[in-house]
C-alpha atoms as a PDB file:
ATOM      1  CA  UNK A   1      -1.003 -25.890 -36.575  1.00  0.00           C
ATOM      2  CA  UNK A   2       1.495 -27.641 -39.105  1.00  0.00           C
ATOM      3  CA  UNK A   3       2.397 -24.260 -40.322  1.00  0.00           C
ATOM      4  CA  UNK A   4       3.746 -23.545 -37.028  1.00  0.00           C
ATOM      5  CA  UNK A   5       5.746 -26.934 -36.307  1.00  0.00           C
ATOM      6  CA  UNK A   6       7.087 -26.638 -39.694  1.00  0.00           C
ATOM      7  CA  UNK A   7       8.276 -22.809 -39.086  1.00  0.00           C
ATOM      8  CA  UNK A   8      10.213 -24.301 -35.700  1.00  0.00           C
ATOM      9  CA  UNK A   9      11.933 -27.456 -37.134  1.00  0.00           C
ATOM     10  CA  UNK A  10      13.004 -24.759 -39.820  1.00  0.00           C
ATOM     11  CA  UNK A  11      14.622 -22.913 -37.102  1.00  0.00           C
ATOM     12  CA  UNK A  12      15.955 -25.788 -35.059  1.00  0.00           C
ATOM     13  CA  UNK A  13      17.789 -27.473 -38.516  1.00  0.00           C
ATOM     14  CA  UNK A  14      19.373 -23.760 -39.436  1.00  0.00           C
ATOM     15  CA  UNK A  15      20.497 -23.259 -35.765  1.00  0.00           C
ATOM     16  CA  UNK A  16      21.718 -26.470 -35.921  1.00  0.00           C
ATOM     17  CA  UNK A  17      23.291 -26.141 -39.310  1.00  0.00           C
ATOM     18  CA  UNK A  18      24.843 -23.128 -37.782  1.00  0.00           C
ATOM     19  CA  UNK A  19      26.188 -24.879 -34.765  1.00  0.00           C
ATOM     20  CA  UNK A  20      27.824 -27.809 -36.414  1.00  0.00           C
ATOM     21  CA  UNK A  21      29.309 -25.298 -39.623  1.00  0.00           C
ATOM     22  CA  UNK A  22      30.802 -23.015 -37.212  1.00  0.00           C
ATOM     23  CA  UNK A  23      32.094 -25.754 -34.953  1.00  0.00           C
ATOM     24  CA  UNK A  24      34.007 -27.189 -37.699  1.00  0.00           C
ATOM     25  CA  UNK A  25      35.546 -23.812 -38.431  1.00  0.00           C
ATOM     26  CA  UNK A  26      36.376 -23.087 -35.473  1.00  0.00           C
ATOM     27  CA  UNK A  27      38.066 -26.676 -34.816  1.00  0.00           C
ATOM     28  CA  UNK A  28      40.103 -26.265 -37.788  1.00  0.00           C
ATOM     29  CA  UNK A  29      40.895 -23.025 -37.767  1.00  0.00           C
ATOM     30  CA  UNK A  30      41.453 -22.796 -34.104  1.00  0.00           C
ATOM     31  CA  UNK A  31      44.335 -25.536 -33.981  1.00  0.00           C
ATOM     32  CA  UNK A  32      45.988 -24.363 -36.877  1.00  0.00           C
ATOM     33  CA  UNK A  33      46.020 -20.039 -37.297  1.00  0.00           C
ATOM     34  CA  UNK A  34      44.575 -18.996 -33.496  1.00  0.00           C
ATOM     35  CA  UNK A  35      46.056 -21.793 -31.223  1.00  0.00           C
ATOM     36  CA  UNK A  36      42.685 -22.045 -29.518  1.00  0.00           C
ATOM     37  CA  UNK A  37      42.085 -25.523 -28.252  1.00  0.00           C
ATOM     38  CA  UNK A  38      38.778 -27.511 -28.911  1.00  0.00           C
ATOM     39  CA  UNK A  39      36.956 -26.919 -25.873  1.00  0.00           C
ATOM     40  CA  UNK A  40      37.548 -23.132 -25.905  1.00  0.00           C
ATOM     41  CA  UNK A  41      36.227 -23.598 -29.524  1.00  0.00           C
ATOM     42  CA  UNK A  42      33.331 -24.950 -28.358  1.00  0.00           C
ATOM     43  CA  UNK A  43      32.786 -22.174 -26.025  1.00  0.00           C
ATOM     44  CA  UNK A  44      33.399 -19.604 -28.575  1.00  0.00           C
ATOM     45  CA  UNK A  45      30.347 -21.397 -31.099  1.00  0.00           C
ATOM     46  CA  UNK A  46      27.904 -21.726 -27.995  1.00  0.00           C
ATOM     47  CA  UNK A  47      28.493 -17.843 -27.606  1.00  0.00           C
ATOM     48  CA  UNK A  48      28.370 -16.991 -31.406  1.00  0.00           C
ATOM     49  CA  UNK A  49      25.001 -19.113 -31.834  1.00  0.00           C
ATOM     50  CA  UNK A  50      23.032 -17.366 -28.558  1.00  0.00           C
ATOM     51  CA  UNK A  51      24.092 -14.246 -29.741  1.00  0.00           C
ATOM     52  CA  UNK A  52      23.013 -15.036 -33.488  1.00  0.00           C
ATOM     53  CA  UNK A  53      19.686 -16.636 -32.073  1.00  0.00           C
ATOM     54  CA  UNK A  54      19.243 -13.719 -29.677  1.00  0.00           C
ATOM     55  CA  UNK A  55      19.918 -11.273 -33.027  1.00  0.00           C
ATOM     56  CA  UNK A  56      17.338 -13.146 -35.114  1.00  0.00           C
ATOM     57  CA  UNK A  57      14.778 -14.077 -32.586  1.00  0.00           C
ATOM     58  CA  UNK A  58      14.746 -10.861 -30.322  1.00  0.00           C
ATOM     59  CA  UNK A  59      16.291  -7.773 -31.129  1.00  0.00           C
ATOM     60  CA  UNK A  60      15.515  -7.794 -35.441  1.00  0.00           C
ATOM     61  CA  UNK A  61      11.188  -8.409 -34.682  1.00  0.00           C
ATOM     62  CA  UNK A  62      11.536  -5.544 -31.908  1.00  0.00           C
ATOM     63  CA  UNK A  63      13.028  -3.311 -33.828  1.00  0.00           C
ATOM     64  CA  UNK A  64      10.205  -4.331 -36.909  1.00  0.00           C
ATOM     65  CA  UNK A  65       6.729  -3.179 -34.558  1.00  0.00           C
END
């Protein structure tokens, strides 16, 4: 039982690691080099993380059975 709420507040701080890192790249990068404003920045890290989660959690253990 505590092996498997350790395994998802594992997952939930890397997602959220992931979130917040690429959020801050994103926010810096997109005012200065691709003239992208914060909320489309925002957008583009909510799409990069579902895909990333949908990657890890999905697609990688089907293709392992």
């Amino acid at each position: 039982m505590n092996d498997v709420i350790i395994k998802i507040l594992k997952k939930i701080f890397y997602y959220f690691l992931l979130f917040a890192g690429i959020i801050l790249s994103t926010s810096h990068l997109g005012d200065n080099y691709m003239g992208i404003s914060d909320e489309e920045g925002y957008l583009l890290t909510i799409g990069i993380c579902c895909f990333v989660a949908f990657i890890l959690e999905y697609l990688i253990p089907k293709f392992k059975c």
